[in-house]
Protein backbone atom coordinates (compact mmCIF):
# COMPACT_ATOMS: atom_id res chain seq x y z
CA UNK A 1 -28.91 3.84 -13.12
CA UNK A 2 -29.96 5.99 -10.39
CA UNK A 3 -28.66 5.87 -6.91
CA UNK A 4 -30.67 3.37 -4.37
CA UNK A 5 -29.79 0.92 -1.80
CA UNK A 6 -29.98 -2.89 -2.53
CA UNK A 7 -32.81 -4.54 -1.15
CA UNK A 8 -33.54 -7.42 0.74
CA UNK A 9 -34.11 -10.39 -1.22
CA UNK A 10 -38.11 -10.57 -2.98
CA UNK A 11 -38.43 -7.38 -1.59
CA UNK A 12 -39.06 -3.91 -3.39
CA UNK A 13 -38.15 -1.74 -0.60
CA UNK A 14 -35.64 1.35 -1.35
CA UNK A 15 -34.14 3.71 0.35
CA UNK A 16 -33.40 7.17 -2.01
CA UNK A 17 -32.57 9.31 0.64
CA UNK A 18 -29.00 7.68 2.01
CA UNK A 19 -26.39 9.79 3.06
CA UNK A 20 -23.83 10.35 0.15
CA UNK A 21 -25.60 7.82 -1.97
CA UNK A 22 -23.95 6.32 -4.84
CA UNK A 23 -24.65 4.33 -8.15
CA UNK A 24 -24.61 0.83 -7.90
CA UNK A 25 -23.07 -1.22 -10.30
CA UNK A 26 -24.71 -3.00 -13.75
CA UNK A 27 -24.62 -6.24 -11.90
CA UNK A 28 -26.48 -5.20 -8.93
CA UNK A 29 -29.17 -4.15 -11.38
CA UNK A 30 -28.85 -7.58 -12.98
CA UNK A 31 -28.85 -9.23 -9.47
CA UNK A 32 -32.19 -6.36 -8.34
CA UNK A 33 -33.87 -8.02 -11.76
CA UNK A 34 -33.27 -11.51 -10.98
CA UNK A 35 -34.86 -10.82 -7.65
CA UNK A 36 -38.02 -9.29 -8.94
CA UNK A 37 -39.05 -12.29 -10.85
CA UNK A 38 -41.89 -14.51 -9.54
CA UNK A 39 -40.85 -17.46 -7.63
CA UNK A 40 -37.18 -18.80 -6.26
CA UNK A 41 -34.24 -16.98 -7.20
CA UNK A 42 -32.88 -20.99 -7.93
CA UNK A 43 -35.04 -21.24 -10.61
CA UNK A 44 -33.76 -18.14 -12.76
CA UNK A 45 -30.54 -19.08 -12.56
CA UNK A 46 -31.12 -22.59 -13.43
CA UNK A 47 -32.57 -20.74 -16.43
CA UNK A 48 -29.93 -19.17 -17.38
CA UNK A 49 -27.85 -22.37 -17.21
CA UNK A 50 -29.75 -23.55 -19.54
CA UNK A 51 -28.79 -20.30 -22.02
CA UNK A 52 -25.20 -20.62 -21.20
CA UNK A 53 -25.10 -24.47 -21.79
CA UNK A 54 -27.26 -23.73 -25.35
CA UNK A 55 -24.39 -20.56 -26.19
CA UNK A 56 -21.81 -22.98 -25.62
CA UNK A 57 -23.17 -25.88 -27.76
CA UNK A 58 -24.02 -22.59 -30.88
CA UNK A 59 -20.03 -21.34 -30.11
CA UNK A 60 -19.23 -25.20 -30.82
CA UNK A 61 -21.23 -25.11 -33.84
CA UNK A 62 -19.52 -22.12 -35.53
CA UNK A 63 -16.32 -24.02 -34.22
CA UNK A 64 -16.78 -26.61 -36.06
CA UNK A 65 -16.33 -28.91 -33.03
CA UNK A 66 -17.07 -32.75 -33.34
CA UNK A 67 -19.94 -33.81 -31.74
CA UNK A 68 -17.27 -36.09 -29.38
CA UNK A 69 -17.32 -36.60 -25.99
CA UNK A 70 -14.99 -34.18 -25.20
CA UNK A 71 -17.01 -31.40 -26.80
CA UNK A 72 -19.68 -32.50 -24.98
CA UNK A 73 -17.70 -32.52 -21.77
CA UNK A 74 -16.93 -28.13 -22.87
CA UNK A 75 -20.66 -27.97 -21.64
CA UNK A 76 -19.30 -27.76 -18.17
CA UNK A 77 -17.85 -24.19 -18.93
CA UNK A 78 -21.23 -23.22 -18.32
CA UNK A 79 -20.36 -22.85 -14.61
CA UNK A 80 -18.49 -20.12 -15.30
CA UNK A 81 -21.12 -18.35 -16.90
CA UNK A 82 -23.68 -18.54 -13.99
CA UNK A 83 -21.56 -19.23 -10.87
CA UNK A 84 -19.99 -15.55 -10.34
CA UNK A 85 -23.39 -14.03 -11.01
CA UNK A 86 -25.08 -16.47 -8.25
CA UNK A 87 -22.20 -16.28 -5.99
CA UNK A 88 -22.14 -12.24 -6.43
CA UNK A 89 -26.22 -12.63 -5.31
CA UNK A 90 -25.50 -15.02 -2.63
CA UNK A 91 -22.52 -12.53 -0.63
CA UNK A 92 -25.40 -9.66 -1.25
CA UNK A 93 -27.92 -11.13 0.14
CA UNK A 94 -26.55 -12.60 2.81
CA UNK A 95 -24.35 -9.28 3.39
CA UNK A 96 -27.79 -7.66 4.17
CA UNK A 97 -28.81 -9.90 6.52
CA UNK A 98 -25.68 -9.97 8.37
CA UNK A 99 -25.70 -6.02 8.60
CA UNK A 100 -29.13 -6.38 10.36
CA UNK A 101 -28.18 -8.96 12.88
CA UNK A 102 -25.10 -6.84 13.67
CA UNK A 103 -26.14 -3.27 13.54
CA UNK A 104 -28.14 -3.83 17.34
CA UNK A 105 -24.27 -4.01 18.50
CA UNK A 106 -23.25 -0.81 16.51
CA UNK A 107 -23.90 2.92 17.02
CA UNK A 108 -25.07 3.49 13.50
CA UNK A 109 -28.83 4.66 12.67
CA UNK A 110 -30.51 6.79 10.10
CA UNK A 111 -28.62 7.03 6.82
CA UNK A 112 -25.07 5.70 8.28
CA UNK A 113 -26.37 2.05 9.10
CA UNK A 114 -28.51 2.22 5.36
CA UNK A 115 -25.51 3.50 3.79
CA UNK A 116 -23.00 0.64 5.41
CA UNK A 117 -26.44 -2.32 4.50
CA UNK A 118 -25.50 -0.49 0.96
CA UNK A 119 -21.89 -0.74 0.63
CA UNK A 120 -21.97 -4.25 2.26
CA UNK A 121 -24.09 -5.58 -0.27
CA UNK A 122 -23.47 -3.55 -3.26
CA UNK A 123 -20.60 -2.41 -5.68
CA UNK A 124 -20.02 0.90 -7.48
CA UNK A 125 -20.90 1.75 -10.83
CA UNK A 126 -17.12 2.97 -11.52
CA UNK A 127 -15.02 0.45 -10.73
CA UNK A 128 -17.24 -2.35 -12.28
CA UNK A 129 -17.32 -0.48 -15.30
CA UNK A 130 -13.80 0.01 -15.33
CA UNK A 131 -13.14 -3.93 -14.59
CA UNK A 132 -15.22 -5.08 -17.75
CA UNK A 133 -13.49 -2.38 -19.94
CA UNK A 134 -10.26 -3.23 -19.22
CA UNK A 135 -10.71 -7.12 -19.31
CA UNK A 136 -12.53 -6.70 -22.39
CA UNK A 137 -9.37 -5.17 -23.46
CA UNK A 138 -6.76 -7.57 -21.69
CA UNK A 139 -8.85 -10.10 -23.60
CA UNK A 140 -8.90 -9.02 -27.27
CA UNK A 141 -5.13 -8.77 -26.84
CA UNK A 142 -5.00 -12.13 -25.65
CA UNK A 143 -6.61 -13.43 -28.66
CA UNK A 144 -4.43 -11.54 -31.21
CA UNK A 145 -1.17 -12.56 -29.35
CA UNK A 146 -2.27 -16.07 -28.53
CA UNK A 147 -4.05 -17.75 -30.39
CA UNK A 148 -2.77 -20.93 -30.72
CA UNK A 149 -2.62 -21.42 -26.57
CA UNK A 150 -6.48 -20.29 -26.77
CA UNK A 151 -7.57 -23.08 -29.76
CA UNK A 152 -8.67 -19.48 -31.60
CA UNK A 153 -6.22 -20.45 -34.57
CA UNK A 154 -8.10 -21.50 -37.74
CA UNK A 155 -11.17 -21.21 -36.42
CA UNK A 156 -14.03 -19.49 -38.31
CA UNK A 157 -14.56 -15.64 -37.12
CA UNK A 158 -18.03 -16.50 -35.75
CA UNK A 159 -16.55 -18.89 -33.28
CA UNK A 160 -13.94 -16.32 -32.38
CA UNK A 161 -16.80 -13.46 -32.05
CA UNK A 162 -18.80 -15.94 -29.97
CA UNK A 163 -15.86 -16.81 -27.67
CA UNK A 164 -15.16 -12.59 -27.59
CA UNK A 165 -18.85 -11.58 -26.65
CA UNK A 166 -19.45 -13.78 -23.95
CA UNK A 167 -14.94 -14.37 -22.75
CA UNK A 168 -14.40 -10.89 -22.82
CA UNK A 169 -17.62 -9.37 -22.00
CA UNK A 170 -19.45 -11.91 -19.24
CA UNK A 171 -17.26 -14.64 -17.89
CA UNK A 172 -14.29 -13.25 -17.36
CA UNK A 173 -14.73 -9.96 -16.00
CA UNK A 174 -17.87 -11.34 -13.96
CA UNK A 175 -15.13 -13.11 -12.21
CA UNK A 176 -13.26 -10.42 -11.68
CA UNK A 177 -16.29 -8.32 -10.16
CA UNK A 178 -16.88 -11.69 -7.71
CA UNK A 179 -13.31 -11.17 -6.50
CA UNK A 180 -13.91 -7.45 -6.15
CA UNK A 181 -17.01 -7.50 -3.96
CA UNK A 182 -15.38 -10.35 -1.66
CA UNK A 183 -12.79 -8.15 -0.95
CA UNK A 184 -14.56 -5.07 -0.33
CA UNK A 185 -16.75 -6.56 1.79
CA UNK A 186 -13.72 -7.81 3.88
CA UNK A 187 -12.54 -4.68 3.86
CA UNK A 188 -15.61 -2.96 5.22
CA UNK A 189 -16.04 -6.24 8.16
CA UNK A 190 -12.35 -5.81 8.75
CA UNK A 191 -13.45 -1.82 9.67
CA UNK A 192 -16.79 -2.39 11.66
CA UNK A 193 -15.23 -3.20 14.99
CA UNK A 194 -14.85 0.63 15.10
CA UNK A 195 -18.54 1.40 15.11
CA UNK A 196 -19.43 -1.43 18.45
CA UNK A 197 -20.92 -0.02 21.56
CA UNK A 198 -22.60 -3.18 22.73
CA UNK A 199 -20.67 -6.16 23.68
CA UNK A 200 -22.58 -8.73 25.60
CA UNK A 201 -20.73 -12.11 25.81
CA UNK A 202 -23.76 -13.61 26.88
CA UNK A 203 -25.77 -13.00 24.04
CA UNK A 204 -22.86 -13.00 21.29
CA UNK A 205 -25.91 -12.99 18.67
CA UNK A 206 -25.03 -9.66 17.22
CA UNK A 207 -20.99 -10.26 17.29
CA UNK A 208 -21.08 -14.01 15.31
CA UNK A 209 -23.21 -12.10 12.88
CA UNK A 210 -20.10 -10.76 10.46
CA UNK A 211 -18.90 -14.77 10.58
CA UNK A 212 -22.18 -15.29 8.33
CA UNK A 213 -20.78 -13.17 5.89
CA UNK A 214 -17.40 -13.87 6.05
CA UNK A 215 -18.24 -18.08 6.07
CA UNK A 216 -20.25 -17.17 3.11
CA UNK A 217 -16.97 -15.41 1.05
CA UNK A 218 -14.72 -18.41 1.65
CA UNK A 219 -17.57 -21.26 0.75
CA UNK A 220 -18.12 -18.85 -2.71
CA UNK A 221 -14.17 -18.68 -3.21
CA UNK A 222 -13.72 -22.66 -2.26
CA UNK A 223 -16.42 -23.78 -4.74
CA UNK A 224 -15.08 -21.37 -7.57
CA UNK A 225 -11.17 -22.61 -7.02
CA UNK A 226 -12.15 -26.55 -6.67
CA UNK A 227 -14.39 -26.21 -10.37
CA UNK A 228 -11.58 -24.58 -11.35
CA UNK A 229 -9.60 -26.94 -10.84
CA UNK A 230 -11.15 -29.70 -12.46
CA UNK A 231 -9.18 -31.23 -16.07
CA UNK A 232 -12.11 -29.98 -17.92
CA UNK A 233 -11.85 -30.85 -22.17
CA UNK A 234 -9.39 -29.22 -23.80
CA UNK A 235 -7.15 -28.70 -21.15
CA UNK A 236 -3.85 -30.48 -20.59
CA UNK A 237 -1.96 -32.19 -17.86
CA UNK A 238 0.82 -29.14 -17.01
CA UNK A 239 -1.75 -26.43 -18.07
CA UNK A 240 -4.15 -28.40 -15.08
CA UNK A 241 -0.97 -28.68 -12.45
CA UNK A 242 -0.48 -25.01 -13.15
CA UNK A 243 -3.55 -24.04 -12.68
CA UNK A 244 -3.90 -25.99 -9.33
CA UNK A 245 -0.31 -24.15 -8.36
CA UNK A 246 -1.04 -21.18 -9.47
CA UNK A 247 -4.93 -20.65 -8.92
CA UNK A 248 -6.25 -23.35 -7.05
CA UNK A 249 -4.21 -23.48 -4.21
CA UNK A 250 -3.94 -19.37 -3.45
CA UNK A 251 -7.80 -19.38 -3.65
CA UNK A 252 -7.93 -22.37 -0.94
CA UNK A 253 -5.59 -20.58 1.49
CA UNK A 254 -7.33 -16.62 0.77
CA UNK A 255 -10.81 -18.29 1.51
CA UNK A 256 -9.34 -19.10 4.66
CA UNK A 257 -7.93 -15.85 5.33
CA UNK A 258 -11.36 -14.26 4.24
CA UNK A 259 -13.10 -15.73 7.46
CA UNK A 260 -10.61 -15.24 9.70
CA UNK A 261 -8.33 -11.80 9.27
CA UNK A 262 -11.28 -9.72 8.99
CA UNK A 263 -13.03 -10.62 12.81
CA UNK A 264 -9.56 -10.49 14.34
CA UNK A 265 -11.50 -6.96 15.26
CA UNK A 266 -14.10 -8.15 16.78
CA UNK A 267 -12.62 -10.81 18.53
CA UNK A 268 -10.01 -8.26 19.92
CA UNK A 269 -13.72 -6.72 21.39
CA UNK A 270 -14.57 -9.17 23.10
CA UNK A 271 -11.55 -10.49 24.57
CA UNK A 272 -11.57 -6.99 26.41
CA UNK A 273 -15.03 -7.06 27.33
CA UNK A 274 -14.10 -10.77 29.01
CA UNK A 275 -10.98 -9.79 30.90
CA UNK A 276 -13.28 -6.81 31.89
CA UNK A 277 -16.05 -8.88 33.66
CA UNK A 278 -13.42 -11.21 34.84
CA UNK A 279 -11.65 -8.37 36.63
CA UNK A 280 -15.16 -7.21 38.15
CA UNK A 281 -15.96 -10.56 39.61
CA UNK A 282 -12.62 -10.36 40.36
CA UNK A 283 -13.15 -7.71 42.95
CA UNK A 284 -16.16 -8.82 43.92
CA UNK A 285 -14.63 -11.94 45.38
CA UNK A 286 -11.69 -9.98 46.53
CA UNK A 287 -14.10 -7.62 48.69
CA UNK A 288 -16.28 -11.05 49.44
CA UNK A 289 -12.76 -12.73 50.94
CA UNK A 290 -11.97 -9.80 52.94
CA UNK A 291 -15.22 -9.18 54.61
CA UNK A 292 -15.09 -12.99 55.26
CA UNK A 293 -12.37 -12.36 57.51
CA UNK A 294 -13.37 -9.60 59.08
CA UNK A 295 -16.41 -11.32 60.09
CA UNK A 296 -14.24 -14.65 60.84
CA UNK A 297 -12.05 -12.51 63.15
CA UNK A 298 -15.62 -11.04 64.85
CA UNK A 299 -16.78 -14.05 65.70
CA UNK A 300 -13.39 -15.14 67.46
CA UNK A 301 -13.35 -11.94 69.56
CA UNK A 302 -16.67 -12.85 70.88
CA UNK A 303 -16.91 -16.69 70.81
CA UNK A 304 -18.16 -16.25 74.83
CA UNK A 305 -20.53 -14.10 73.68
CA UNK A 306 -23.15 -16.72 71.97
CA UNK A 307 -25.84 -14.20 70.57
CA UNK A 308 -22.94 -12.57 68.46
CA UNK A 309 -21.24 -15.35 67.85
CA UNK A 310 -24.07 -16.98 65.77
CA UNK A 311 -24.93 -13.44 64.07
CA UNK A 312 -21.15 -14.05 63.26
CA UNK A 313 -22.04 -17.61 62.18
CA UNK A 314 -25.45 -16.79 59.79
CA UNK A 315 -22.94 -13.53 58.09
CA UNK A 316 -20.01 -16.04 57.64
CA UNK A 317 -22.29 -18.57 55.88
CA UNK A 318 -23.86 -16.04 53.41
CA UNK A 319 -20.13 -14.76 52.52
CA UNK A 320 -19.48 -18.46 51.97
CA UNK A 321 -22.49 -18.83 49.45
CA UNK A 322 -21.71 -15.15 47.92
CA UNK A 323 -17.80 -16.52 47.08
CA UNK A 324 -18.81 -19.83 46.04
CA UNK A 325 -21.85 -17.82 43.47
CA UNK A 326 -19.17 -15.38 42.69
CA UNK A 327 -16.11 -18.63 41.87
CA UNK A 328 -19.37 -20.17 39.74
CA UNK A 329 -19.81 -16.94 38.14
CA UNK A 330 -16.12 -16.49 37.34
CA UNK A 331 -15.88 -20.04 36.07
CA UNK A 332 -18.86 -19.58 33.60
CA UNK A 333 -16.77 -16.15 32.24
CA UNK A 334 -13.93 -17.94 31.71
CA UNK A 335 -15.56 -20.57 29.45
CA UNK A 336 -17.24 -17.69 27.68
CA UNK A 337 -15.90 -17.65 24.13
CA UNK A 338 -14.23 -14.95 22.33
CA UNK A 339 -14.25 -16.04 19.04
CA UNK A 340 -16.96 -13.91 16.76
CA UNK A 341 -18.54 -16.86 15.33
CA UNK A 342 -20.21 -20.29 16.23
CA UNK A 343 -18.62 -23.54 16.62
CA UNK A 344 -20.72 -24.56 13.10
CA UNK A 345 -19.82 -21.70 10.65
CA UNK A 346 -15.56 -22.58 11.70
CA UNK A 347 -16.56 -26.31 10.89
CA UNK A 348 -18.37 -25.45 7.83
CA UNK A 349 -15.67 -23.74 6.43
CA UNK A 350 -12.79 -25.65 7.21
CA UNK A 351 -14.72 -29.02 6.02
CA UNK A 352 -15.19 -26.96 3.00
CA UNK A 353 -11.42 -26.23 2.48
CA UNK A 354 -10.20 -29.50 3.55
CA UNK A 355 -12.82 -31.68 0.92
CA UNK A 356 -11.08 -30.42 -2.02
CA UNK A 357 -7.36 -31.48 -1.05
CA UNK A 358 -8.65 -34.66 0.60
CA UNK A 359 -10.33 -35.57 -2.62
CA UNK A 360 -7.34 -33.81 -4.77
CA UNK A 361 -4.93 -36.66 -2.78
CA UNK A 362 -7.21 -39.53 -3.19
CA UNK A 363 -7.34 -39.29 -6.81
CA UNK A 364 -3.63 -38.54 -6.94
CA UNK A 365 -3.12 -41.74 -5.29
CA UNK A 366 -5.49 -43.92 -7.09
CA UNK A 367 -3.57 -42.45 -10.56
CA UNK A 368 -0.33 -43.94 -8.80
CA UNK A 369 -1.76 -47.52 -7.95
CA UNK A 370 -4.45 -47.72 -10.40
């Protein structure tokens, strides 16, 4: 692959000429091919449900699987095989966006703000490489130690080489990759506080713009733990309780974490930036109060003299409408909020946390009385 920055969604636009440029990985070429194709991205991956669902019925096939319900029901693995792929597009896509709504607020142009739109939305050619070699590896080991745990014992080698090609080579370390790019782009939100010049609490536009991405990391994680987590065929009772323990569960709580640790930042930004107009209207009422006085104790030193006294009057009226602007304005600061995101996107993500272990309780409680 050559070096080139990802591009917007359905567009062909590139950038070859970024500042310390690197090679992106074999799944953003994947993701940059997907894109290209003629109409909604929806419809190519609906496509290539369809492929996974068919390579799951042909690994049944050379399994020698009964055409049962249960086999039937291993159809649903086919989420795995699509799901990190679309969720990898989703984050990179709408990591591109959210660079563009934010980068007004930043002091990055040129080649630094196309190189950050690039590492936002992309992943390196090394460490994805490395990630499919080595869980190709892990896996193959797996096999040979386990196979009994895996349903791999007795089975004809064309199931097994099935299971290997798309276990060891797709699903698994696609998953892994998903993971990978959440986390980096964390990382790199978690950093971008640095690079703010322009804090306006009045149009906090720019500053919610990260909470895009960030919503969009825990949703991906949320919907990848709760399918998880579902007694698909062939899986038992403890092997489903352990997974819910020991996957499920962590994934719920780091989605949360992944919208909220890394804008701790920028919410750090504009907490200053509020106590900072709050302290300016601050002295602006202090100076307002004092020269209310002043003009209060005027007026009583001349109260015989009546053409003073009511230019005393007219000034101590205007100081009374400059405070009472100035107590409006400090009221409206103080409501101002310093959160970096919208009252929606926090909703939206803790609905989609809490729907899973609502929904894991109410079936746990109709098993008990039903």
């Amino acid at each position: 692959m050559t070096t080139e920055a990802a591009t917007a969604e359905g567009a062909a636009t590139r950038d070859t000429h970024i500042e310390r440029g690197y090679r992106t990985s074999i799944v953003d070429a994947v993701v940059a091919a997907l894109e290209r194709l003629p109409g909604p991205s929806w419809l190519a991956y609906l496509g290539l449900a369809g492929l996974s669902v068919g390579y799951i019925a042909l690994e049944g096939l050379a399994g020698n699987f009964p055409w049962t319900a249960d086999s039937l029901g291993r159809l649903g693995y086919a989420f795995f095989f699509v799901y990190p792929l679309a969720a990898y597009h989703y984050l990179s896509s709408g990591a591109r966006q959210a660079w563009d709504d934010f980068r007004p607020a930043t002091d990055l142009g040129g080649a630094a703000a196309e190189r950050m739109r690039l590492e936002l939305s992309t992943t390196p050619f090394r460490p994805v490489a490395v990630i499919f070699a080595l869980v190709a590896v892990v896996n193959v080991v797996s096999y040979a130690a386990f196979p009994t745990e895996l349903d791999l014992a007795g089975r004809p080698i064309t199931h097994i080489a099935l299971r290997a090609v798309s276990e060891s080579l797709w699903v698994a370390p696609m998953a892994i990759v998903l993971i990978y790019l959440v986390f980096r782009q964390l990382r790199l939100v978690a950093r971008l506080h640095s690079s703010v010049r322009r804090v306006d609490l009045l149009r906090p536009g720019p500053m919610h713009a990260l909470s895009q991405l960030t919503s969009r990391s825990a949703i991906a994680l949320v919907v990848f733990a709760v399918y998880s987590g579902i007694p698909l065929p062939g899986i038992t009772e403890p092997a489903w309780i352990g997974t819910l323990v020991a996957f499920v569960a962590p994934m719920l709580l780091l989605a949360l974490a992944a919208f909220f640790v890394p804008l701790r930042g920028l919410n750090r930004l504009l907490l200053r930036e509020k106590g900072r107009m709050l302290d300016e209207v601050g002295l602006r009422i202090h100076a307002a109060a004092e020269a209310l006085h002043r003009t209060v104790d005027v007026e009583a030193a001349n109260e015989d003299d009546h053409e003073r006294s009511r230019a005393s009057q007219t000034r101590v009226d205007a100081l009374n409408k400059a405070l009472t602007s100035l107590f409006q304005e400090r009221d409206v600061i103080r409501r101002l909020s310093t959160w970096p995101w919208d009252g929606g996107t926090v909703r939206a993500v803790a609905s989609a946390v809490a729907l899973p272990i609502v929904l894991f309780l109410i079936t746990r409680v109709l098993d008990r009385f039903i």
